[in-house]
N, C-alpha and C. Protein backbone atom coordinates (compact mmCIF):
# COMPACT_ATOMS: atom_id res chain seq x y z
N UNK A 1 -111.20 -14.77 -72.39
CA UNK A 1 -111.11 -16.05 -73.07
C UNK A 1 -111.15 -17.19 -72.06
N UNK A 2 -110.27 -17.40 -71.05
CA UNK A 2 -110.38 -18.28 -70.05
C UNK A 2 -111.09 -17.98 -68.71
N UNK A 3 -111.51 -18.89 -68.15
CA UNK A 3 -112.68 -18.52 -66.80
C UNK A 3 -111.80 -19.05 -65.72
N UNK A 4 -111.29 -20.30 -66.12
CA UNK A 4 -110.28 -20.61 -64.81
C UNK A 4 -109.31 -19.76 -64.29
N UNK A 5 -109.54 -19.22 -62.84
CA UNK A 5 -108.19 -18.12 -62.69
C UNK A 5 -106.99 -18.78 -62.83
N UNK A 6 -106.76 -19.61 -62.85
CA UNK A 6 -105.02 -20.62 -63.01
C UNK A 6 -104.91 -19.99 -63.86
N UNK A 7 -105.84 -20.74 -65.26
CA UNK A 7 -105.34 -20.33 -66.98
C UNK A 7 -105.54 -18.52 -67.17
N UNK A 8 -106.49 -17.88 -66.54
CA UNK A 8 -106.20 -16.52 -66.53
C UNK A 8 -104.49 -15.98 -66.23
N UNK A 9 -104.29 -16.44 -64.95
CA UNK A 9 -103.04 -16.07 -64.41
C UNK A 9 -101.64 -16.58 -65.44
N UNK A 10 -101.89 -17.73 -65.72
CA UNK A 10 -100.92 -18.22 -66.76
C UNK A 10 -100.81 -17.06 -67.72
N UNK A 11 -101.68 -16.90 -68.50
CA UNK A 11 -101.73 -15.79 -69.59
C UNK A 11 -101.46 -14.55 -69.51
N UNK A 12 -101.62 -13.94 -68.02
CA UNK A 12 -101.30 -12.64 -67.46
C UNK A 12 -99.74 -12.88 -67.41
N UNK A 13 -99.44 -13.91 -66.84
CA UNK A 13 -97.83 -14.57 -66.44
C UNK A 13 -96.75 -14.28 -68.19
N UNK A 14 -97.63 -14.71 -68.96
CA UNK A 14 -96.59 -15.19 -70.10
C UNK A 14 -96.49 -14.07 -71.35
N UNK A 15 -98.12 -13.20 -70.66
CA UNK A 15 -97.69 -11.61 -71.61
C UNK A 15 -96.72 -10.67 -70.62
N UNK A 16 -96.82 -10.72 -69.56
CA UNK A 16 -95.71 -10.02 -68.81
C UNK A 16 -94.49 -10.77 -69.23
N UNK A 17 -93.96 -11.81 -69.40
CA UNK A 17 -92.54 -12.51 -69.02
C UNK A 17 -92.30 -12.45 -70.76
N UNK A 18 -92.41 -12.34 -71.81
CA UNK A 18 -92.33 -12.36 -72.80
C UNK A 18 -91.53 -11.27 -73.32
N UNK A 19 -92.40 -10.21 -72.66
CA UNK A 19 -91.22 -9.16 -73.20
C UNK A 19 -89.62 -8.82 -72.54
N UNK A 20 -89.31 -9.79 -71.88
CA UNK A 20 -88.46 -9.78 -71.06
C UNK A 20 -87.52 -11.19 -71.40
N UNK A 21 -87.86 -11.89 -72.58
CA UNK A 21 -87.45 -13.26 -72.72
C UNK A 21 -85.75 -12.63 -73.25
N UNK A 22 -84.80 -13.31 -73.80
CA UNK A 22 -83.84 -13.18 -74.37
C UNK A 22 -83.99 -13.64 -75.94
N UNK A 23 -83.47 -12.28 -76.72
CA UNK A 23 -83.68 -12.71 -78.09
C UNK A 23 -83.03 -13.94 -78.61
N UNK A 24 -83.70 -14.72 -79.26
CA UNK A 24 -82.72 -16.27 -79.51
C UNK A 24 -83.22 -17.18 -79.22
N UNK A 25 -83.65 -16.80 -77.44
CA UNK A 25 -83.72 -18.36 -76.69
C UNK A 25 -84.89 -19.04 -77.27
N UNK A 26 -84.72 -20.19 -76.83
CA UNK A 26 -86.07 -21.11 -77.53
C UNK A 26 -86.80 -21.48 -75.80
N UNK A 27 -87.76 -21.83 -75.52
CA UNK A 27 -87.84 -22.29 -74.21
C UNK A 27 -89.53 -22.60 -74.34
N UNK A 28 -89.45 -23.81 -73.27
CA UNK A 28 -90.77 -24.51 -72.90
C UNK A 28 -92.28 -23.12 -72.74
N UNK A 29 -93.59 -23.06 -72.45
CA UNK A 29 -94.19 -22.53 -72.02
C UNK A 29 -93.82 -22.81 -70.03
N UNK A 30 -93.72 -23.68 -70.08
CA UNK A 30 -93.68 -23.85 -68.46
C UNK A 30 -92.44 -22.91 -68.26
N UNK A 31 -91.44 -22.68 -68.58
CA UNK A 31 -90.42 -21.80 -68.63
C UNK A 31 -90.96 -19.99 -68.69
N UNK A 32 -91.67 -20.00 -69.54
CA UNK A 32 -92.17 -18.92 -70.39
C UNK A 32 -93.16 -18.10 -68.70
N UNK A 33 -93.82 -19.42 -68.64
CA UNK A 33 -95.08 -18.83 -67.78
C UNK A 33 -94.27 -18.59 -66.31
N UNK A 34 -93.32 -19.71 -66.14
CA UNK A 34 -92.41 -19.89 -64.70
C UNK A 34 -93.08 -20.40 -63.66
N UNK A 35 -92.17 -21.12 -62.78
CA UNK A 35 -92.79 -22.46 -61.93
C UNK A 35 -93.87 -22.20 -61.28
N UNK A 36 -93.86 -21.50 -60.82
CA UNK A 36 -95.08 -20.93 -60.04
C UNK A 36 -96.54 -20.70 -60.50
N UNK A 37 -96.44 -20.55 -61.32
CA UNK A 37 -97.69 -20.50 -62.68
C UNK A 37 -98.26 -21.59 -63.31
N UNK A 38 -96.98 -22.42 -63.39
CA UNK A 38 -97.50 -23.31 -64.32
C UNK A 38 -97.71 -24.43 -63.22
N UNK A 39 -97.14 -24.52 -62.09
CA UNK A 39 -97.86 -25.41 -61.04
C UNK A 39 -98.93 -25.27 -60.61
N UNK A 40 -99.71 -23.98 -60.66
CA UNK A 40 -101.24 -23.85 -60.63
C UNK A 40 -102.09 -24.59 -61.76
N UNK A 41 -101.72 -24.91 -62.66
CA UNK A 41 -102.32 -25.82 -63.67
C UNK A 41 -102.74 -26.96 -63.59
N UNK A 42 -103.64 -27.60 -63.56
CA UNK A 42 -103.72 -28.66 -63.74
C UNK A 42 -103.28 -29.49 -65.28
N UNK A 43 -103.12 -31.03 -65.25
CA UNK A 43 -102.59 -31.17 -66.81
C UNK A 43 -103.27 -31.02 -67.93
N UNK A 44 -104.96 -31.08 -67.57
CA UNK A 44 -105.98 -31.03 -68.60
C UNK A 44 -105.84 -29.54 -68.72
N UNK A 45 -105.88 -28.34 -68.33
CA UNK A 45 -105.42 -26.73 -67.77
C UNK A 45 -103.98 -26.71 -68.81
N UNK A 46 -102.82 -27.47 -68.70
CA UNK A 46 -101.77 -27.38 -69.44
C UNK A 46 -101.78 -27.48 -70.99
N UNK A 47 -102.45 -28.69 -71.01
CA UNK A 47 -102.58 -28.84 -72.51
C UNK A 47 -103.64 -28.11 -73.18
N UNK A 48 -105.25 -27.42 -72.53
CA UNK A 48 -105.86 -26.65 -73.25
C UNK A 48 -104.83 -24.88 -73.37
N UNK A 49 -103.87 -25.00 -72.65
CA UNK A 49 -103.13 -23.64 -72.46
C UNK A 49 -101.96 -23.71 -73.64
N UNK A 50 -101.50 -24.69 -73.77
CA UNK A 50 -100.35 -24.79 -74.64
C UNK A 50 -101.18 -24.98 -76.32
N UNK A 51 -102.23 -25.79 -76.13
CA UNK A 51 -103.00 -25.72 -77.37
C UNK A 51 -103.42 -24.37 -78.03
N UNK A 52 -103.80 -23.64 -77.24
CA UNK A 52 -104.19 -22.32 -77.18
C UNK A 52 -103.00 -21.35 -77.62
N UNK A 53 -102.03 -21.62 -76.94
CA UNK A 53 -100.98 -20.49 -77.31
C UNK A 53 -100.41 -20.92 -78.82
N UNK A 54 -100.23 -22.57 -78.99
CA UNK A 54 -100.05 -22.78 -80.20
C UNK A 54 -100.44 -22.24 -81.76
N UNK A 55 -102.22 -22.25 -81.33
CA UNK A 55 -102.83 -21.42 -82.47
C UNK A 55 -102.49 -20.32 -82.28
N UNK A 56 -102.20 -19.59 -81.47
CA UNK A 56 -102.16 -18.28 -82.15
C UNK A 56 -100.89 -17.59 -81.08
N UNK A 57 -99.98 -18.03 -81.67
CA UNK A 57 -98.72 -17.32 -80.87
C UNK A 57 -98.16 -15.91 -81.40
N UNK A 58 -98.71 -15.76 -82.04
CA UNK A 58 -98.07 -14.27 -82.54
C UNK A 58 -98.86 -13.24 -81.63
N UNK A 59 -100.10 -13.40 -80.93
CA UNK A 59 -100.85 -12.49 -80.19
C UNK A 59 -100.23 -12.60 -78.81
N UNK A 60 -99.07 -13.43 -78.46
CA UNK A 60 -98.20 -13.43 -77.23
C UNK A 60 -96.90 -13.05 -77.48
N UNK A 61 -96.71 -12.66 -78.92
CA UNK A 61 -95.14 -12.15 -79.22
C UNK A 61 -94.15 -13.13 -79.09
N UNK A 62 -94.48 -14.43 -79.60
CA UNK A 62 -94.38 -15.53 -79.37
C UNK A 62 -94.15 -16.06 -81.22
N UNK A 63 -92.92 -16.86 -81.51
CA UNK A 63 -93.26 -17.48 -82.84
C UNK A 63 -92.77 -19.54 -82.47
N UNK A 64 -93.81 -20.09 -82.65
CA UNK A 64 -93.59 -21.32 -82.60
C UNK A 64 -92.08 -21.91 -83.33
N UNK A 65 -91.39 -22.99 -82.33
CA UNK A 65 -90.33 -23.53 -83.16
C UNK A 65 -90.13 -24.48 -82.48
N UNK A 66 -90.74 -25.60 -83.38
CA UNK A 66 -90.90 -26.80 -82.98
C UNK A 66 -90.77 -27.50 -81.48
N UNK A 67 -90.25 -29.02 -81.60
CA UNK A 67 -90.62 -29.39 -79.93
C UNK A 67 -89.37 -29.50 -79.23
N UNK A 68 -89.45 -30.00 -77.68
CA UNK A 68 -87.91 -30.05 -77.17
C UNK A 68 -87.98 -31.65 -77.04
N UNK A 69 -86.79 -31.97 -76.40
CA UNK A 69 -86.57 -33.58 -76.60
C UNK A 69 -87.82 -34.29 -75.47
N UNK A 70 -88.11 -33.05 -74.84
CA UNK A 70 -89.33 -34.21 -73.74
C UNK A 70 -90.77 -33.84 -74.98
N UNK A 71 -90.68 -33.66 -76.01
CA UNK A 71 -91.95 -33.29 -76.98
C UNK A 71 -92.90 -32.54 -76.36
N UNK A 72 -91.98 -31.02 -75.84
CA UNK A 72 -93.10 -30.22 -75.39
C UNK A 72 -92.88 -29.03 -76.53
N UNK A 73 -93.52 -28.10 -76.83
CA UNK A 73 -93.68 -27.34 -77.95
C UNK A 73 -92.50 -25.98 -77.24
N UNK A 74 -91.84 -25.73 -77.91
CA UNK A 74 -90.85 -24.52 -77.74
C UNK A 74 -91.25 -23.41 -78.57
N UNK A 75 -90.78 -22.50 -77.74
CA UNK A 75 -91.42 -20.89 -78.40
C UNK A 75 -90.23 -19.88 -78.27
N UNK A 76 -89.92 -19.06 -78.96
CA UNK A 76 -89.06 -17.85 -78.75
C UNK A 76 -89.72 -16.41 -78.88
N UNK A 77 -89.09 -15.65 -78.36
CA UNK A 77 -90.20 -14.25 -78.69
C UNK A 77 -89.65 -14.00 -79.69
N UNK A 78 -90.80 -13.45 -80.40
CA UNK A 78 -90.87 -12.26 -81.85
C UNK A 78 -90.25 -10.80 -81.47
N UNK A 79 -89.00 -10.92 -82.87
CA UNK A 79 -88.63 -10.06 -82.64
C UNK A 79 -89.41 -8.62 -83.06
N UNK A 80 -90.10 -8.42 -84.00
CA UNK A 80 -91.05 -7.58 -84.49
C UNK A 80 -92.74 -7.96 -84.02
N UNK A 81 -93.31 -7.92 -84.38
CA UNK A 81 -94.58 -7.12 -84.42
C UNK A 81 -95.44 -8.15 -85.18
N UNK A 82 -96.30 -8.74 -85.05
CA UNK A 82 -97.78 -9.31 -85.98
C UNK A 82 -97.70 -8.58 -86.73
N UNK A 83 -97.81 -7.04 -86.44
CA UNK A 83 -98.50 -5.91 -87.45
C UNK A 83 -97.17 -6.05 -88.47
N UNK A 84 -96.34 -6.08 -88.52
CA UNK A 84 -94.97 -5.82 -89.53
C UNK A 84 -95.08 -7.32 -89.69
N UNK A 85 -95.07 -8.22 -89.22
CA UNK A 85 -94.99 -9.08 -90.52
C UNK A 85 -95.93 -9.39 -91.63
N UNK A 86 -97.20 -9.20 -91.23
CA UNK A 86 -98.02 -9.32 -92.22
C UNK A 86 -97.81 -8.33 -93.10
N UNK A 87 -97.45 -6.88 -92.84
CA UNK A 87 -97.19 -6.18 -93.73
C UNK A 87 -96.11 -6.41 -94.98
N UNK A 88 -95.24 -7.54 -94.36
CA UNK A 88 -94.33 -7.72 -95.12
C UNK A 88 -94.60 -9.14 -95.78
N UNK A 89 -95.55 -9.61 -95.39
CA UNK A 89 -96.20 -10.97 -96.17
C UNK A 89 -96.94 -10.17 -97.53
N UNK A 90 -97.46 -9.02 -97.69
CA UNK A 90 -98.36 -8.54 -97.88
C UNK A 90 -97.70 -7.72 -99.51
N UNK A 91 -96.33 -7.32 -98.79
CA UNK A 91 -95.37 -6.57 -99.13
C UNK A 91 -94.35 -7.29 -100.77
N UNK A 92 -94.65 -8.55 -100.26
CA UNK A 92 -93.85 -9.51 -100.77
C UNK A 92 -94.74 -10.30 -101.69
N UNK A 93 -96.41 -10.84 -101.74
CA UNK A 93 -96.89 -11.12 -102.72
C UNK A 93 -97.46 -9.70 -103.94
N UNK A 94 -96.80 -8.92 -103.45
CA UNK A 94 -96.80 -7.71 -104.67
C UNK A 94 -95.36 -7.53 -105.23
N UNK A 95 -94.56 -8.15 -104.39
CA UNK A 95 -92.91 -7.79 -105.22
C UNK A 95 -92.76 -8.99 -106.75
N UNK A 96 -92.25 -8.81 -107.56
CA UNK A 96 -92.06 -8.92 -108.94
C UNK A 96 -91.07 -10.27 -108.55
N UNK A 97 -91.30 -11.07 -109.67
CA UNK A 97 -90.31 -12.41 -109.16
C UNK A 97 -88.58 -11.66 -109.90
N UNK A 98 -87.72 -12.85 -109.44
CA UNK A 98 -86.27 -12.47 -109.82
C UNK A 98 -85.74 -11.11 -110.15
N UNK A 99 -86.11 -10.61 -108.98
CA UNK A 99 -85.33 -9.55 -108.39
C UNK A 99 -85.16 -9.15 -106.86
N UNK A 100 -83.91 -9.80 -106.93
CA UNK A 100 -83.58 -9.54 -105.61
C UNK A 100 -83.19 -7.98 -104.97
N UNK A 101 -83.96 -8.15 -103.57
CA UNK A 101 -83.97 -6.73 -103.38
C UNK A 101 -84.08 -6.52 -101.43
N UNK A 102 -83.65 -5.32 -100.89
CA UNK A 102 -83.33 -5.74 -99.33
C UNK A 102 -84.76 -5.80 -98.55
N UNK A 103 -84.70 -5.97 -97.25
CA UNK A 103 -86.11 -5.99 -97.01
C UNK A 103 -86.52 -4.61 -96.74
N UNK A 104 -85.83 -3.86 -96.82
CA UNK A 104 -85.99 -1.74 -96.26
C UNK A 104 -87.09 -1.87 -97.80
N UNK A 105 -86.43 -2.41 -99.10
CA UNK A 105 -87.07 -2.06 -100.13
C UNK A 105 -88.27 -2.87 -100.55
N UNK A 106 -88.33 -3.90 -100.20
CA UNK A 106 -89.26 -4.79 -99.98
C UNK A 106 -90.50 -3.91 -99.26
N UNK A 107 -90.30 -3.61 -98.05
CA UNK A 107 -91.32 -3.14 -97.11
C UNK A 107 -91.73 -1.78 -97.42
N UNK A 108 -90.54 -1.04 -98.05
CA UNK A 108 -90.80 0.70 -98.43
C UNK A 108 -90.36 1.27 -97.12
N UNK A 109 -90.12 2.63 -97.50
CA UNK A 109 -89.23 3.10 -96.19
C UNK A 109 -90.65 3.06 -95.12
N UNK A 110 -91.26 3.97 -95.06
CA UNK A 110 -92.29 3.83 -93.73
C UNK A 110 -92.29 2.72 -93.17
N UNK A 111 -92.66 1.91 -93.81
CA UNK A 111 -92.87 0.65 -92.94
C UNK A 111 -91.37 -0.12 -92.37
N UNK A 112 -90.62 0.07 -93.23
CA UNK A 112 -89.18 -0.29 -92.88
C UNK A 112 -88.76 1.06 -91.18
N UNK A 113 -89.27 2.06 -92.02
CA UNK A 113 -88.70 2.98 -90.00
C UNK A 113 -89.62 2.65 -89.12
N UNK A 114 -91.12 1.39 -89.29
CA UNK A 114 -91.79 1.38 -88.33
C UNK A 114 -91.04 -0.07 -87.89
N UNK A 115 -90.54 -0.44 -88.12
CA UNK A 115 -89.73 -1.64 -87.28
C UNK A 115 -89.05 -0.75 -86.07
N UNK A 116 -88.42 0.09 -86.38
CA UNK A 116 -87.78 0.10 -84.60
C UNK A 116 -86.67 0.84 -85.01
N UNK A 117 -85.51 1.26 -84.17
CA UNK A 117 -84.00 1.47 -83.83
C UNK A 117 -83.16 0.30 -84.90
N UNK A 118 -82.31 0.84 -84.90
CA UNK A 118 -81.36 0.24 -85.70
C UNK A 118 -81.03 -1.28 -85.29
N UNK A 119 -80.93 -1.19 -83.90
CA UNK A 119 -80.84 -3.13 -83.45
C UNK A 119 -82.00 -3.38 -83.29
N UNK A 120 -83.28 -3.26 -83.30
CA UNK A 120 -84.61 -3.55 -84.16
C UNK A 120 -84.78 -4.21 -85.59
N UNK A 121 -83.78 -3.73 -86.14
CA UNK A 121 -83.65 -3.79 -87.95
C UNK A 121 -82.79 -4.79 -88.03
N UNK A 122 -81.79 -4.96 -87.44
CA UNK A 122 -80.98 -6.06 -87.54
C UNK A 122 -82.00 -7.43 -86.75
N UNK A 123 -81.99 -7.06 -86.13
CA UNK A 123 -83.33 -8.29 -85.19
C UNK A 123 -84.08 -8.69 -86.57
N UNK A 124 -84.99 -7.21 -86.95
CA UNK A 124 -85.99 -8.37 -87.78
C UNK A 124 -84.86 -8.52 -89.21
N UNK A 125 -84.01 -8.51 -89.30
CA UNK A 125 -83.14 -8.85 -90.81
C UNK A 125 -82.86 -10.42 -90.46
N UNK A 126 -82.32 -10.57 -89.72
CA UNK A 126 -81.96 -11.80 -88.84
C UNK A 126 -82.93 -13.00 -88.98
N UNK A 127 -84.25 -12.72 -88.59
CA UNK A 127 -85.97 -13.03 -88.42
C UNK A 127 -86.07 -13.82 -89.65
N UNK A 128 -85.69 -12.47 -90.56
CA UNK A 128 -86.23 -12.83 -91.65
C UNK A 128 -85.58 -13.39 -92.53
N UNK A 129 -84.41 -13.48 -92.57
CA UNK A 129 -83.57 -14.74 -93.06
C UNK A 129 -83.54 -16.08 -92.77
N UNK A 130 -83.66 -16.71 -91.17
CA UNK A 130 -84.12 -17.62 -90.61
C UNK A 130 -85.28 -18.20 -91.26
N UNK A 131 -86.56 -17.43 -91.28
CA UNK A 131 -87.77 -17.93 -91.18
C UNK A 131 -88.34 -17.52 -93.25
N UNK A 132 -87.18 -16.87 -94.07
CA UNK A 132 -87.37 -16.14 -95.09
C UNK A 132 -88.64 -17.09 -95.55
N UNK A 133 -88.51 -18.47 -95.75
CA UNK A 133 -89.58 -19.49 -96.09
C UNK A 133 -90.96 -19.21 -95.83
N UNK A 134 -91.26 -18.92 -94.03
CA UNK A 134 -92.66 -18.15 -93.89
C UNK A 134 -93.03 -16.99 -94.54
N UNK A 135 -91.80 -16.02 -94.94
CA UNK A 135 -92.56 -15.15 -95.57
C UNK A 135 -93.05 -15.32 -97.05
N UNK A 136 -92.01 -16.30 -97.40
CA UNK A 136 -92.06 -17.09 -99.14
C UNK A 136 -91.54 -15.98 -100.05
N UNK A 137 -89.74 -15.95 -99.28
CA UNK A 137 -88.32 -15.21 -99.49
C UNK A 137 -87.76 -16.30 -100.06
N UNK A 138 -86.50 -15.84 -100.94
CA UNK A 138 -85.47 -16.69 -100.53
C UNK A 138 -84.31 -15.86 -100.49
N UNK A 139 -83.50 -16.13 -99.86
CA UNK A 139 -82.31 -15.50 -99.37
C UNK A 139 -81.75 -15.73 -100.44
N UNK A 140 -81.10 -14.50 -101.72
CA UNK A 140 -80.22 -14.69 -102.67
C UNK A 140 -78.96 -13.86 -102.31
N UNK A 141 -78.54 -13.70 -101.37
CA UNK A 141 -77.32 -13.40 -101.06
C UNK A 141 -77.50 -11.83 -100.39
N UNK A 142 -76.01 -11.38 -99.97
CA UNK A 142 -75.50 -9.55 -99.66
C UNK A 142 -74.82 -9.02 -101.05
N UNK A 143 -76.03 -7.80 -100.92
CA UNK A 143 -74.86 -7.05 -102.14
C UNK A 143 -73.77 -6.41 -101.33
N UNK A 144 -73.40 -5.20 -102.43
CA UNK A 144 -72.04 -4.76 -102.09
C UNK A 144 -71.94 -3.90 -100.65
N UNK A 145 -73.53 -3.44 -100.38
CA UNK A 145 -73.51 -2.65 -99.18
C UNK A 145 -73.15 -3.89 -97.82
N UNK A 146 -73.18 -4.79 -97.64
CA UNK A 146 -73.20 -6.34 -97.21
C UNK A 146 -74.47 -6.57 -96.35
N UNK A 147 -75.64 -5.99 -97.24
CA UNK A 147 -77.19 -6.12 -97.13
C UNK A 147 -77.55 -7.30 -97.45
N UNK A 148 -78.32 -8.03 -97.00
CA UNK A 148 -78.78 -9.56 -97.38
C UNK A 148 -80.18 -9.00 -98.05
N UNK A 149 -80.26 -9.52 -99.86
CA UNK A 149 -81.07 -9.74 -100.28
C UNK A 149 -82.22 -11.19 -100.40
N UNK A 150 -83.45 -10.85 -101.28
CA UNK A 150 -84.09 -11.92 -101.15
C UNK A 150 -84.97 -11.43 -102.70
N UNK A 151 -85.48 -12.55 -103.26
CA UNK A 151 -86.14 -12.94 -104.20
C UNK A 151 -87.64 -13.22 -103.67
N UNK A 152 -88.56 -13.39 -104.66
CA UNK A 152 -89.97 -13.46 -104.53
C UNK A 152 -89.71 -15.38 -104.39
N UNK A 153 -90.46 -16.41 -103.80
CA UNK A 153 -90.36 -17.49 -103.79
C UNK A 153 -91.97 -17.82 -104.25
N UNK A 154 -91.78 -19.24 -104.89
CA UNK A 154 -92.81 -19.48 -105.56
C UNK A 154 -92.35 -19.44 -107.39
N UNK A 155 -92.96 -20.11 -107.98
CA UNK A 155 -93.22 -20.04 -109.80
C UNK A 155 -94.08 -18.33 -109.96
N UNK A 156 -93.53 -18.12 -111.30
CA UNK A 156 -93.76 -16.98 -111.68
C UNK A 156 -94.79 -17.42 -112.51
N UNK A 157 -95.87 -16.78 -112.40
CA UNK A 157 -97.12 -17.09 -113.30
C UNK A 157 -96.60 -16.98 -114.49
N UNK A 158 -97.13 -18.21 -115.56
CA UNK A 158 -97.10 -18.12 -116.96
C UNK A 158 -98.25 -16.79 -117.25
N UNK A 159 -97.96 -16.27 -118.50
CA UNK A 159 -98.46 -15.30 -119.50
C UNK A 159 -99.22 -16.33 -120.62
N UNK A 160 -100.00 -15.57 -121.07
CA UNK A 160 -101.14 -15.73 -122.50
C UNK A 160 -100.01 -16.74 -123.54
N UNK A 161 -100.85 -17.85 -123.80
CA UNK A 161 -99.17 -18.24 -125.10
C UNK A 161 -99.21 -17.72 -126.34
């Protein structure tokens, strides 16, 4: 994709350092990529790099969240997978409105054991309460197991009158 070795190296820099970020943190790309990297940049180099990661941050394990007070764009790593969330975007315009239900059942077991280990599951439960809106959830509470459910979001199509 990029010809400049800077912006090559940046990108080599920020898929290595990514999986290594701390779950939570929010932090700059210049952070992400680290000083050394991102001082090879030039600023026209910075902003086609940050533009770039913007569109498509999920292919860096990366989910956009908004800017920091100097209005540079902040990113945190994904706790799951591109591949699992779309599945669960996917998952969710087939679930039935007003009925709330967990996301294990939402997703179906397979796809629910392809998330990961048990602090995997809590990661993406977490994810997906935060962000329930992107998936077009809404968080209707924990049942009795103290599972956090969610509802289909959106109007329920009218029927024939």
């Amino acid at each position: 994709m990029f010809t400049s070795p800077a912006l090559v190296q940046a990108e080599q820099l920020i898929k290595k350092n990514v999986p290594n970020m701390q779950v939570g943190n929010e932090m700059e790309l210049s952070a992400i990529v680290g000083t050394e990297g991102w001082a090879l940049l030039s600023n026209d180099e910075r902003q086609m790099f940050g533009k770039h990661i913007k569109n498509d941050p999920e292919s860096y394990g990366l989910i956009y969240c908004g800017f920091s007070t100097a209005q540079n764009a902040v990113y945190r790593r994904a706790v799951i997978g591109a591949e699992i969330r779309q599945i669960l975007t996917s998952c969710v315009q087939a679930m039935e409105y007003n009925a709330a239900r967990e996301l294990s059942s939402i997703l179906g077991q397979d796809n629910w054991n392809a998330v990961g280990s048990d602090q995997d599951k809590r990661l993406f439960g977490k994810e997906a309460r935060r962000y329930a809106n992107d998936y077009r959830l809404i968080y209707a509470g924990d049942n009795a197991a103290k599972n956090a459910t969610y509802t289909r979001a959106g109007a329920q199509p009218m029927g024939p009158a």
